[in-house]
PDB file of N, CA and C in Angstrom:
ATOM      1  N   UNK A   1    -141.754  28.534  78.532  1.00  0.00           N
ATOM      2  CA  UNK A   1    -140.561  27.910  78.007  1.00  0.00           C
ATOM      3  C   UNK A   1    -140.525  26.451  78.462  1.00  0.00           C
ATOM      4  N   UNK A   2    -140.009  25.851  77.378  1.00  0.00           N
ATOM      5  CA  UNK A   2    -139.927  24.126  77.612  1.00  0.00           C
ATOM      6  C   UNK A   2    -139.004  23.643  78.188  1.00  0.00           C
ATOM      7  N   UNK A   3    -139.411  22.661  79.454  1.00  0.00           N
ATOM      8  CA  UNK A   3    -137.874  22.958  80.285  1.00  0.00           C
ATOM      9  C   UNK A   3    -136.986  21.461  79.764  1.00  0.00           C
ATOM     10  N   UNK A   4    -135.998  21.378  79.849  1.00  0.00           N
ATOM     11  CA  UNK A   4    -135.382  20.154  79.055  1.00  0.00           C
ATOM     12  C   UNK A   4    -135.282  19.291  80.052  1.00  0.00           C
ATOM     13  N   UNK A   5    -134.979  18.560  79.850  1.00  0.00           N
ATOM     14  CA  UNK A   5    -134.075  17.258  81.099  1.00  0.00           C
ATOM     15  C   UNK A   5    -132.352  17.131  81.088  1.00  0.00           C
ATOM     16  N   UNK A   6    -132.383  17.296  81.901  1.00  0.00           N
ATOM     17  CA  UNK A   6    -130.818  17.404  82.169  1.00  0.00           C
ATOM     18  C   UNK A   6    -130.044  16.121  82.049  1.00  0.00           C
ATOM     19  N   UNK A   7    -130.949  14.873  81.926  1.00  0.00           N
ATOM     20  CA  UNK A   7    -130.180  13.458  82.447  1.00  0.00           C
ATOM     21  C   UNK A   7    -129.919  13.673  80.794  1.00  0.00           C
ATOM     22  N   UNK A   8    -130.948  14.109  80.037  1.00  0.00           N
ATOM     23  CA  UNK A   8    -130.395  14.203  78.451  1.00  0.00           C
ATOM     24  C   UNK A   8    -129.471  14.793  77.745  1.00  0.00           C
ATOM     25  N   UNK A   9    -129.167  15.684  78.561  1.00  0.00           N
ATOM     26  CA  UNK A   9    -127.767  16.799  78.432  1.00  0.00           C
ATOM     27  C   UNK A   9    -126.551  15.960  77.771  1.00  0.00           C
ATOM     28  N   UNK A  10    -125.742  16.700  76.907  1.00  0.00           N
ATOM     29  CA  UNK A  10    -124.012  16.152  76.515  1.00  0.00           C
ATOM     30  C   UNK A  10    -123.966  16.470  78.468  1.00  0.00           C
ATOM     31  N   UNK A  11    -122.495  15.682  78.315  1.00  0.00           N
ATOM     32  CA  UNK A  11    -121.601  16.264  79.375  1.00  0.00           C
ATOM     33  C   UNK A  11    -121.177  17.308  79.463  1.00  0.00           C
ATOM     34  N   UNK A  12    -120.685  17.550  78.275  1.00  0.00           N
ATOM     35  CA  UNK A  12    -119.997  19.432  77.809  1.00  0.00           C
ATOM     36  C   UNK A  12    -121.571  20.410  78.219  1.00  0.00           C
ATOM     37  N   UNK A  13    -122.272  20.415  77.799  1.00  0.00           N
ATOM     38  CA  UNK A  13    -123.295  20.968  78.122  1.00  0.00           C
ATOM     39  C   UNK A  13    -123.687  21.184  79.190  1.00  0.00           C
ATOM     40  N   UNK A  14    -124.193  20.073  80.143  1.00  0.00           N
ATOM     41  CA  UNK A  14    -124.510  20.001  81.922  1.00  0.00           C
ATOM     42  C   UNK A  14    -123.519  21.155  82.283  1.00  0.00           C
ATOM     43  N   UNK A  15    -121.991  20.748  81.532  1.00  0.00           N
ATOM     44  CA  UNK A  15    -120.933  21.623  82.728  1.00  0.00           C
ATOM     45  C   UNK A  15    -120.987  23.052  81.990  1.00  0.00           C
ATOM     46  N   UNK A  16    -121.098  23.537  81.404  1.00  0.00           N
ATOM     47  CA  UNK A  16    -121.354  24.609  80.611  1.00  0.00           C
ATOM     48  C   UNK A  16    -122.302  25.402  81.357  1.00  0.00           C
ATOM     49  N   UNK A  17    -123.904  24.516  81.418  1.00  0.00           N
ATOM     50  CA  UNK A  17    -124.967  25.066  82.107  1.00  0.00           C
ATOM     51  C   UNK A  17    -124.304  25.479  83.753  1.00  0.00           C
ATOM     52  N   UNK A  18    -123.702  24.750  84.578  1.00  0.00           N
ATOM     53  CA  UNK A  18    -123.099  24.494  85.415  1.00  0.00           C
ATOM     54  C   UNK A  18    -122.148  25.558  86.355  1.00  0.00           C
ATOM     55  N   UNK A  19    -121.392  25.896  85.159  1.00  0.00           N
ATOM     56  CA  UNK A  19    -120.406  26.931  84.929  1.00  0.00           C
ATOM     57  C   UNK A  19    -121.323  28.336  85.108  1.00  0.00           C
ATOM     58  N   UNK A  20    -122.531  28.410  83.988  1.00  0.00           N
ATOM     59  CA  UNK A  20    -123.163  29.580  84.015  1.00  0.00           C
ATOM     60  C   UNK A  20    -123.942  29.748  85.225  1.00  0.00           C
ATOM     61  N   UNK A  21    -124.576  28.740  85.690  1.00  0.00           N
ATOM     62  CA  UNK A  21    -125.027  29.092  87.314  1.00  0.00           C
ATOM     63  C   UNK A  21    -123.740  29.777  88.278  1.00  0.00           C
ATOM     64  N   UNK A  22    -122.542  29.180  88.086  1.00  0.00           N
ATOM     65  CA  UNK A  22    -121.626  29.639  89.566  1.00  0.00           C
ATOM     66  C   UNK A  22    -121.215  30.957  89.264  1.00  0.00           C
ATOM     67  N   UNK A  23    -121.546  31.604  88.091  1.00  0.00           N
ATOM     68  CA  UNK A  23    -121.621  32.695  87.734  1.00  0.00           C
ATOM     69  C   UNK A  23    -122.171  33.728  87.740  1.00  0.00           C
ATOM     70  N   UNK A  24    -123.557  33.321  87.663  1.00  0.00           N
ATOM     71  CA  UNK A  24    -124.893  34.011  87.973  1.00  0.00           C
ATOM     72  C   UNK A  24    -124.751  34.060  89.382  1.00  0.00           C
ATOM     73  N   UNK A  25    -124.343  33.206  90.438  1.00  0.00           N
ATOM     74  CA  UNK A  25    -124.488  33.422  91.865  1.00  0.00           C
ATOM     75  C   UNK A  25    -123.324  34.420  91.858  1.00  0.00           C
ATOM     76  N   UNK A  26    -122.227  33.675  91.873  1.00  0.00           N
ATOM     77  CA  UNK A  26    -121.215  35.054  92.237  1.00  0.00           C
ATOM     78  C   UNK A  26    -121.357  36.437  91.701  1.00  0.00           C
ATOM     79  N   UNK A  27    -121.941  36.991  90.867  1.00  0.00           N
ATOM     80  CA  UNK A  27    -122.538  38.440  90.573  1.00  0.00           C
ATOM     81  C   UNK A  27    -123.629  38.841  91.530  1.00  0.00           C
ATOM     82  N   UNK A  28    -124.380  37.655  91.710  1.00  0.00           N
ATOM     83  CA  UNK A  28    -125.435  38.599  92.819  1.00  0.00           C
ATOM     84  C   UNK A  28    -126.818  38.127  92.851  1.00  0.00           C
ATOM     85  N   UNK A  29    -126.959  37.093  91.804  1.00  0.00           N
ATOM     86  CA  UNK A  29    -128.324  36.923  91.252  1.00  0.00           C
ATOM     87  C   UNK A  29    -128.882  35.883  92.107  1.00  0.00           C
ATOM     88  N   UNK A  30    -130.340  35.789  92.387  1.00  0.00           N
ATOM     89  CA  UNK A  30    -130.802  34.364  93.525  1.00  0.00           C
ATOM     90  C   UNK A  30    -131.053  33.508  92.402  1.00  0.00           C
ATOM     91  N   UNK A  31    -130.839  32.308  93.340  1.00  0.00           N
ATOM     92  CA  UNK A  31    -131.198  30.940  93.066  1.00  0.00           C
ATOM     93  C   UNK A  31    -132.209  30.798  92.126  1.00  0.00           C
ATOM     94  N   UNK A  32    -133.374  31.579  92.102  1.00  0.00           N
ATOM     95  CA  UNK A  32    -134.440  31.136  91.566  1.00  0.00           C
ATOM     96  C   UNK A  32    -134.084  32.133  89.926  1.00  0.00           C
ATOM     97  N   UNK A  33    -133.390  32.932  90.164  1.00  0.00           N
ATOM     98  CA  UNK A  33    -133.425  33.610  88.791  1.00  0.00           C
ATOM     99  C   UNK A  33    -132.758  32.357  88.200  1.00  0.00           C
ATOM    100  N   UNK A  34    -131.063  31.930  88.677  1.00  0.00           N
ATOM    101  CA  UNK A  34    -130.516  31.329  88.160  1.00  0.00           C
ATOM    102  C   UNK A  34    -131.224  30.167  87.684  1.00  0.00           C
ATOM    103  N   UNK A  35    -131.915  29.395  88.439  1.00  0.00           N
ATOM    104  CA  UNK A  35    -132.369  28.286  87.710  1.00  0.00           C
ATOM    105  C   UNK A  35    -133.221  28.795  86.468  1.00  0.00           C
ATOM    106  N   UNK A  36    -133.885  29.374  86.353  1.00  0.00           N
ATOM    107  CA  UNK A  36    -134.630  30.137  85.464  1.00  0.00           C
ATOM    108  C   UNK A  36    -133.788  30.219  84.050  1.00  0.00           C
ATOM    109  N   UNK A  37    -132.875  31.038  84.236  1.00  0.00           N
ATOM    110  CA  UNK A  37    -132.007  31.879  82.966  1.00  0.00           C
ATOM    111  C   UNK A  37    -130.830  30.371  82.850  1.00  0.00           C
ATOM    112  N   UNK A  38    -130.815  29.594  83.342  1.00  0.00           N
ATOM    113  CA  UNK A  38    -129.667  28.388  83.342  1.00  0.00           C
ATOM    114  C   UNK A  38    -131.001  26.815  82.676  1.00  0.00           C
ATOM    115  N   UNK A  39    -131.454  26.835  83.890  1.00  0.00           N
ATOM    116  CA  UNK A  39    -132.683  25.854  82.714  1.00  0.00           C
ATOM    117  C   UNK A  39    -132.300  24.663  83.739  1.00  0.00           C
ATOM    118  N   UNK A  40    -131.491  24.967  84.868  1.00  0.00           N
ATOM    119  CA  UNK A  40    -130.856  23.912  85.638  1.00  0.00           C
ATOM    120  C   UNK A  40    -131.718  23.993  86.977  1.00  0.00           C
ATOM    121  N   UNK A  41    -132.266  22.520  87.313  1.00  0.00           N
ATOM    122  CA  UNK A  41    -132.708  22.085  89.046  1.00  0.00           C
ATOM    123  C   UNK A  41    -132.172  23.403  90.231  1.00  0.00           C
ATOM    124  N   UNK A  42    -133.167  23.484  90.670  1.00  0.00           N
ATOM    125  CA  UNK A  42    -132.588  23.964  92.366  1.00  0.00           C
ATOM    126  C   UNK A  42    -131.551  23.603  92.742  1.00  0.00           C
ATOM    127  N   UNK A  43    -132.178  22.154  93.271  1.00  0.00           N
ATOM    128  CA  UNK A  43    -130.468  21.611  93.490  1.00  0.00           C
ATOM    129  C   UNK A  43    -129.624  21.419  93.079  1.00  0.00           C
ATOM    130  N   UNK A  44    -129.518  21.070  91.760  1.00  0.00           N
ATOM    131  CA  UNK A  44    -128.309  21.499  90.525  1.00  0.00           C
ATOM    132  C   UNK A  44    -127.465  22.473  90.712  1.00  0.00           C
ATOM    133  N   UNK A  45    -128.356  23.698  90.806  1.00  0.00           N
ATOM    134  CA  UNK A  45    -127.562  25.370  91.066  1.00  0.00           C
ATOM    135  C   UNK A  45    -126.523  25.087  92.691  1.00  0.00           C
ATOM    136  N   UNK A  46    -127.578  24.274  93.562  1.00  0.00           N
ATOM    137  CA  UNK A  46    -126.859  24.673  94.841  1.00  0.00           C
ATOM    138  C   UNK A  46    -125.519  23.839  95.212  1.00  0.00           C
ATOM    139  N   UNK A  47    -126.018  22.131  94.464  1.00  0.00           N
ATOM    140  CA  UNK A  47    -124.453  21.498  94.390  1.00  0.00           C
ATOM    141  C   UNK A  47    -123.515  22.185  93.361  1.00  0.00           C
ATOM    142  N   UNK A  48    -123.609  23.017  92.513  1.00  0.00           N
ATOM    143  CA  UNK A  48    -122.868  23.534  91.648  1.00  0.00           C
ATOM    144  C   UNK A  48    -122.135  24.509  92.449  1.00  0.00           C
ATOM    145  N   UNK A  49    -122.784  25.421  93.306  1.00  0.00           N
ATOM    146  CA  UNK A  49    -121.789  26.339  94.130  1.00  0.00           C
ATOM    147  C   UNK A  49    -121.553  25.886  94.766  1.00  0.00           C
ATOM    148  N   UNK A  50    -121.741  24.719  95.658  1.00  0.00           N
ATOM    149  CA  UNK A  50    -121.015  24.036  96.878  1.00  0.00           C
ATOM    150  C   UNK A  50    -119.907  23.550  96.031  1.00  0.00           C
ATOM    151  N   UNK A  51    -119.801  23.378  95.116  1.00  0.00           N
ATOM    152  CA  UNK A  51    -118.806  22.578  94.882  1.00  0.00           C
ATOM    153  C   UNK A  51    -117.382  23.491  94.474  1.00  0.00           C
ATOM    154  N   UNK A  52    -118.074  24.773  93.731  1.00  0.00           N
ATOM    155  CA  UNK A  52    -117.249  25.434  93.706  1.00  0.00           C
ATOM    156  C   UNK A  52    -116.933  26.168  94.917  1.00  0.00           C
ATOM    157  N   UNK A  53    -117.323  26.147  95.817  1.00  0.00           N
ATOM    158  CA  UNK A  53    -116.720  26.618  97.611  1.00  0.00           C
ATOM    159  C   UNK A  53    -115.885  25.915  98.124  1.00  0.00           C
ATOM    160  N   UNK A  54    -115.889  24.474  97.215  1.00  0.00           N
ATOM    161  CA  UNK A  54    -114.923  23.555  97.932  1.00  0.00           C
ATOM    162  C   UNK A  54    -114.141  23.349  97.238  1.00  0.00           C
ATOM    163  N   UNK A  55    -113.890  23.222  95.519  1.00  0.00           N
ATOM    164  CA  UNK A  55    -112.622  23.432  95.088  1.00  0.00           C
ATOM    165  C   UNK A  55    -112.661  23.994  93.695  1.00  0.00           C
ATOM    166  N   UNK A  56    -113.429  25.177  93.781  1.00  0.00           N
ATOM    167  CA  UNK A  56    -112.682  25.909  92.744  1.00  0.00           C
ATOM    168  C   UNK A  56    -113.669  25.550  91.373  1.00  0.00           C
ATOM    169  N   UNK A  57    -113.126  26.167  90.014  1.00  0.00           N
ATOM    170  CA  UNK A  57    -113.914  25.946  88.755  1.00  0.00           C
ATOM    171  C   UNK A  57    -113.766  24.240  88.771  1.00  0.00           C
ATOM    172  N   UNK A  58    -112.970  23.736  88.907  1.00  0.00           N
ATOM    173  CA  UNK A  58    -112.251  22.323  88.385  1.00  0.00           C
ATOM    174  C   UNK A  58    -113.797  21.222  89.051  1.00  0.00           C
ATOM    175  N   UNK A  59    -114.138  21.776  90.396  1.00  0.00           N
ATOM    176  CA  UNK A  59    -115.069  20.705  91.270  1.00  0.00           C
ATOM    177  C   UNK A  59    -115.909  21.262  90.488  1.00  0.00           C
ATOM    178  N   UNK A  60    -116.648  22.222  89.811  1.00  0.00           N
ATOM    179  CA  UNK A  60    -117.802  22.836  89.262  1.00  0.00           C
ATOM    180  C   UNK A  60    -118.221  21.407  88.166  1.00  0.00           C
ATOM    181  N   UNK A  61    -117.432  21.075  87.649  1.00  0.00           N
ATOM    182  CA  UNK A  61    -118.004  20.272  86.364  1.00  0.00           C
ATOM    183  C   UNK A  61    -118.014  18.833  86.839  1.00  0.00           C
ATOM    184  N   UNK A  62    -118.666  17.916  86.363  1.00  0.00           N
ATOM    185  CA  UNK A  62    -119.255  16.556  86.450  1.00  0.00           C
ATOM    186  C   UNK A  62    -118.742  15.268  85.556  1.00  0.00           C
ATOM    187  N   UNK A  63    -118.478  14.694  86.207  1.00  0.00           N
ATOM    188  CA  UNK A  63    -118.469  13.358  85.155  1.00  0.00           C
ATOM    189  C   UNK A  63    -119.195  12.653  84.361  1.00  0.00           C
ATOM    190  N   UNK A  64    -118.850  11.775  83.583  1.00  0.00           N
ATOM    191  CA  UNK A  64    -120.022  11.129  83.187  1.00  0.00           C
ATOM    192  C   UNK A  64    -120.020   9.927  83.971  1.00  0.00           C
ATOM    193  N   UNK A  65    -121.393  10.158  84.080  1.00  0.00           N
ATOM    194  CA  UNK A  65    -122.035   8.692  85.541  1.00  0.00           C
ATOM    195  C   UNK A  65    -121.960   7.424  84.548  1.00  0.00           C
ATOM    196  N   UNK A  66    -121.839   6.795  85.747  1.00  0.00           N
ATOM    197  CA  UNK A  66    -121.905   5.064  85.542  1.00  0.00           C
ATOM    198  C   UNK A  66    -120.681   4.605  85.526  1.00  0.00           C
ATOM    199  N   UNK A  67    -120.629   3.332  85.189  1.00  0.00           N
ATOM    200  CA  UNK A  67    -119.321   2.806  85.252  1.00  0.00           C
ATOM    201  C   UNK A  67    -118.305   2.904  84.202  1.00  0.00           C
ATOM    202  N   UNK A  68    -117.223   2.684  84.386  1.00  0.00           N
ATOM    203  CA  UNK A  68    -116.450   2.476  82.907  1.00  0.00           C
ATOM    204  C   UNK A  68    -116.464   1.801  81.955  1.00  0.00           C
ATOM    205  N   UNK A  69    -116.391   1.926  80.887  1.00  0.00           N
ATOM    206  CA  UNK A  69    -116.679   0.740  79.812  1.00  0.00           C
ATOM    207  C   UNK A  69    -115.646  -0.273  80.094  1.00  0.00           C
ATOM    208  N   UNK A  70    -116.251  -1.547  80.657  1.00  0.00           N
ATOM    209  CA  UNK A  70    -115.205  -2.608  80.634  1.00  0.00           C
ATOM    210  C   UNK A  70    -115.329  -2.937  82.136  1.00  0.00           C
ATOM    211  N   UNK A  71    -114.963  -2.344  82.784  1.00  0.00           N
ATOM    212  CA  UNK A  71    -115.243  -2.498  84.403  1.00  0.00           C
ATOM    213  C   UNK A  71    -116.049  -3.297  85.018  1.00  0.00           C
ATOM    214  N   UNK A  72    -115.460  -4.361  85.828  1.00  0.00           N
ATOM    215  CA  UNK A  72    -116.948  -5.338  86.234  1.00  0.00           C
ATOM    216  C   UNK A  72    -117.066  -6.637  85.953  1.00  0.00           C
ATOM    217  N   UNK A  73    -116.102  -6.843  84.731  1.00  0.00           N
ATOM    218  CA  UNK A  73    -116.402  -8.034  83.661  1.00  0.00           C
ATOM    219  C   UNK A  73    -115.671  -9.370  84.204  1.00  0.00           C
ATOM    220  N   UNK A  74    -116.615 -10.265  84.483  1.00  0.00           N
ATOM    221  CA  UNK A  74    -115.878 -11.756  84.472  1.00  0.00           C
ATOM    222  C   UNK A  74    -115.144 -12.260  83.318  1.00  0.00           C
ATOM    223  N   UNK A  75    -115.382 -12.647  82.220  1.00  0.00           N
ATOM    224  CA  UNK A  75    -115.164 -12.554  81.426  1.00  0.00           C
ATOM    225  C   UNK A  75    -113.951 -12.076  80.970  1.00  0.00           C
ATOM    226  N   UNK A  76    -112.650 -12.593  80.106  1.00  0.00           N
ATOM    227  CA  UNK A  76    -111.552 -12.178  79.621  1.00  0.00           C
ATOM    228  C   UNK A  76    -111.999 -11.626  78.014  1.00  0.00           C
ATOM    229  N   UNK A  77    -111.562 -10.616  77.015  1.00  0.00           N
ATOM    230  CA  UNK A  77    -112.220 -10.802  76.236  1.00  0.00           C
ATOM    231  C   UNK A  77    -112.173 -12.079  75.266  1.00  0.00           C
ATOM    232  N   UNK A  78    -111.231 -12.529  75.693  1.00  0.00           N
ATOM    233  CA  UNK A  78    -110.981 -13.596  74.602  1.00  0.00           C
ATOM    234  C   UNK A  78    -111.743 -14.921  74.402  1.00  0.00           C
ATOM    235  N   UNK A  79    -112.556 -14.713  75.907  1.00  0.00           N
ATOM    236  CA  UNK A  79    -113.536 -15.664  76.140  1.00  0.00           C
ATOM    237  C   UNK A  79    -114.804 -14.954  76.106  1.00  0.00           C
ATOM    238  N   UNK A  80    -115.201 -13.557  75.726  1.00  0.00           N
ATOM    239  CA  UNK A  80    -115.898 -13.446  75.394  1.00  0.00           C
ATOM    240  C   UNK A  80    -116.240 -13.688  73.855  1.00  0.00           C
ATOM    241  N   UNK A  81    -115.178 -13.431  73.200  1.00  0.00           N
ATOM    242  CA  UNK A  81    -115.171 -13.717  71.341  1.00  0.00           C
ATOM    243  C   UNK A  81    -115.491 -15.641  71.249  1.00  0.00           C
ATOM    244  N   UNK A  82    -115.270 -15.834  72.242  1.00  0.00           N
ATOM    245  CA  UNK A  82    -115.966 -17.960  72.023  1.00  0.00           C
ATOM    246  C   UNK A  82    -116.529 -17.714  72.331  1.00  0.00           C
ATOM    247  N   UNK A  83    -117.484 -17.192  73.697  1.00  0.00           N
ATOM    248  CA  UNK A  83    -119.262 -17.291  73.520  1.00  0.00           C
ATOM    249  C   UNK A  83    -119.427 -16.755  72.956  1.00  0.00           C
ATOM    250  N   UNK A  84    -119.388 -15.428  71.768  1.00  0.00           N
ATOM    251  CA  UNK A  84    -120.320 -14.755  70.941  1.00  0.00           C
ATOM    252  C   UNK A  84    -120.000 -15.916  69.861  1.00  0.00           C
ATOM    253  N   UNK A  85    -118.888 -16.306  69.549  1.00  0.00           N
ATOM    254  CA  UNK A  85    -119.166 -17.298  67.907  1.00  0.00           C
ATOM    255  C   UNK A  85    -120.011 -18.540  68.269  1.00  0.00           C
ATOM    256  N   UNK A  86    -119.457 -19.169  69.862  1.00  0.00           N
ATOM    257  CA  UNK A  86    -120.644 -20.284  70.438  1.00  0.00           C
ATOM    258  C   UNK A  86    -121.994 -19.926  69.764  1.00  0.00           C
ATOM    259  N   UNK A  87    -122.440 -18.936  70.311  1.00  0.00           N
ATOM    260  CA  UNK A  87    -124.137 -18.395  70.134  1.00  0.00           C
ATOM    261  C   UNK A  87    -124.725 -17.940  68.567  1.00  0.00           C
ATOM    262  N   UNK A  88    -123.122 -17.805  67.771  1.00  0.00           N
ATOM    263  CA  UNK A  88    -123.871 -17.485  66.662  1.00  0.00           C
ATOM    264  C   UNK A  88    -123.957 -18.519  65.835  1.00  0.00           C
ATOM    265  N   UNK A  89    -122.544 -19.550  66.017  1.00  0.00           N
ATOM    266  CA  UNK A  89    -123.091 -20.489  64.863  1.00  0.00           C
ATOM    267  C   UNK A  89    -123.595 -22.030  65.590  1.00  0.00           C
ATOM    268  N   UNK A  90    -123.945 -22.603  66.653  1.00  0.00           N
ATOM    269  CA  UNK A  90    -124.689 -23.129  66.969  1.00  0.00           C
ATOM    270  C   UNK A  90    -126.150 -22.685  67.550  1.00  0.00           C
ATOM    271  N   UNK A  91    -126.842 -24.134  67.909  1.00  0.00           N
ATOM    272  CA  UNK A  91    -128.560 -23.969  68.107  1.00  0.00           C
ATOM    273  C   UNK A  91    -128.122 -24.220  69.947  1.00  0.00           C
ATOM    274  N   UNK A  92    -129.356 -23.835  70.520  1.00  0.00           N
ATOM    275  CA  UNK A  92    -128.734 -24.102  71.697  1.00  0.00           C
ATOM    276  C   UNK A  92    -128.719 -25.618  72.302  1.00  0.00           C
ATOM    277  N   UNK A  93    -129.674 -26.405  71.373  1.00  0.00           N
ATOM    278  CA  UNK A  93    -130.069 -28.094  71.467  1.00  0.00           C
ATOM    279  C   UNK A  93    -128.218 -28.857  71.001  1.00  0.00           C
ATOM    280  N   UNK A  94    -127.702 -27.685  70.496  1.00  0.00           N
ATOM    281  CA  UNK A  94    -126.374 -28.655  70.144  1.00  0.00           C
ATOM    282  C   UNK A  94    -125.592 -28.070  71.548  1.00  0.00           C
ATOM    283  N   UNK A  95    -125.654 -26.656  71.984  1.00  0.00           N
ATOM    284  CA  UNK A  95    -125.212 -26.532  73.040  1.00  0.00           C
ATOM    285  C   UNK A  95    -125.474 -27.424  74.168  1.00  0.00           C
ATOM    286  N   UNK A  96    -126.397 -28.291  74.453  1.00  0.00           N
ATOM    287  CA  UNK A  96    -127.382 -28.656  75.304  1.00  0.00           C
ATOM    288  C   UNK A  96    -127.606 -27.832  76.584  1.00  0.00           C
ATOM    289  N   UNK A  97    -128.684 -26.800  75.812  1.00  0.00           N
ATOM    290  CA  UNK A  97    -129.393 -25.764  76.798  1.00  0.00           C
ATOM    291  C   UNK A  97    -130.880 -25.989  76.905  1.00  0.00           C
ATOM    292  N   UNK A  98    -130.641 -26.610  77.795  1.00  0.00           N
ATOM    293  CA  UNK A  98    -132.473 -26.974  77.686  1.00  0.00           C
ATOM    294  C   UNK A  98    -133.438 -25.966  78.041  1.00  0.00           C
ATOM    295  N   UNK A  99    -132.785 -25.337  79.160  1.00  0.00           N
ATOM    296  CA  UNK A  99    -133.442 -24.520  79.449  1.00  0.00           C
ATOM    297  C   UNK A  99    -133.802 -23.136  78.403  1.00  0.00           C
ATOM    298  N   UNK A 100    -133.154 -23.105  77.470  1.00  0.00           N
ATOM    299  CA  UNK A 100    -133.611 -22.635  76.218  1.00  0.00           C
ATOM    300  C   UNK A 100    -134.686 -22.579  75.136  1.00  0.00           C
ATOM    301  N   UNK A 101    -134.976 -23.783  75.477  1.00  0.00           N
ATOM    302  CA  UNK A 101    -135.737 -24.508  74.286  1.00  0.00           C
ATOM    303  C   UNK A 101    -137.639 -24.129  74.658  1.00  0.00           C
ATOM    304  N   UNK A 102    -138.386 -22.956  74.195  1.00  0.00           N
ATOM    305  CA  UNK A 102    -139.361 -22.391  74.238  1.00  0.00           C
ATOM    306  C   UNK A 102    -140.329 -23.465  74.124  1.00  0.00           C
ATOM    307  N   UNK A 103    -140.040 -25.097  73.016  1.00  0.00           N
ATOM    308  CA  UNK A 103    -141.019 -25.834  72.991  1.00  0.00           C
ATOM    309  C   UNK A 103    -141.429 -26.408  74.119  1.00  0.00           C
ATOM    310  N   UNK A 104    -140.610 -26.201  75.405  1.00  0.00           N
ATOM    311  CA  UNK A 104    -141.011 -27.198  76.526  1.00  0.00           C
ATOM    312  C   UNK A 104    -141.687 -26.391  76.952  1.00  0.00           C
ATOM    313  N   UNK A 105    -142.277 -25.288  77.303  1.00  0.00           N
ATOM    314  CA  UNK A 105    -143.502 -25.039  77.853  1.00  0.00           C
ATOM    315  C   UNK A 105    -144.062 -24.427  77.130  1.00  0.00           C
ATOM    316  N   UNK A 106    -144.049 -24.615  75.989  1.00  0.00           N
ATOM    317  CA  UNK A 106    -145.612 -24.504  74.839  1.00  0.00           C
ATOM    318  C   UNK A 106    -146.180 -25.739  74.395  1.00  0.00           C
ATOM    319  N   UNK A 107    -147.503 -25.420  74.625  1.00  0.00           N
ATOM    320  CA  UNK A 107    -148.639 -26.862  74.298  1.00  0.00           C
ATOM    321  C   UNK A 107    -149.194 -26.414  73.317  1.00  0.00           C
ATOM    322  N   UNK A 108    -149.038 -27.502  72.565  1.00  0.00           N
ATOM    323  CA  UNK A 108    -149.438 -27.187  70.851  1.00  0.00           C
ATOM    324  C   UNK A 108    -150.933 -27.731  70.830  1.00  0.00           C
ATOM    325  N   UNK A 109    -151.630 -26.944  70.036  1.00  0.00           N
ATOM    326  CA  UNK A 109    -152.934 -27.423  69.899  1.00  0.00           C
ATOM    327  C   UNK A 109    -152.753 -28.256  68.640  1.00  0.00           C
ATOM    328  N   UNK A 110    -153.661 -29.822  68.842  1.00  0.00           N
ATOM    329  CA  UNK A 110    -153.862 -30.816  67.747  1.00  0.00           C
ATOM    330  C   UNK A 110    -154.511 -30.417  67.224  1.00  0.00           C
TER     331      UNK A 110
END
């Protein structure tokens, strides 16, 4: 059997798989079946019941990683909507971005 990757998983899914491990343990079954019949990491199975030892179905399921959309940003959006029209309807030679400009370190053959 083809084993999947989990980083590829929906969210609903991971916790689903997740769910069915803390299940498989609490009936009786070892670790190694569970990962087996679940399709989920070793350690997957074992933070999955730790978590439910510590609070219940609710700690069983996962978030989605990374940051929040938006979070982080210098940027107001309103100053992001002037640099995106900046960049689309000027060149960057009217911007004066030199450091832009690809011809300065290409040598043209005569």
């Amino acid at each position: 059997m083809e084993r999947v990757d989990g980083r590829k998983l929906s969210i609903a899914a991971l916790n689903e798989r997740r769910r069915r491990a803390v299940k498989m343990r609490l009936s009786g079954a070892t670790i190694q079946q569970t990962v087996s019949q679940c399709e989920l990491g070793r350690v997957t199975v074992i933070h999955a019941m730790q978590a439910y030892e510590r609070g219940g179905w609710k700690a069983v399921e996962v978030a989605r990683p990374g940051r929040r959309l938006g979070s982080g940003r210098t940027l107001t959006p309103e100053m992001e909507k002037q640099v995106q029209w900046l960049i689309r309807d000027r060149t960057p030679d009217q911007l004066k971005m030199q450091h832009c400009f690809l011809h300065q370190h290409v040598r043209y053959a005569a």
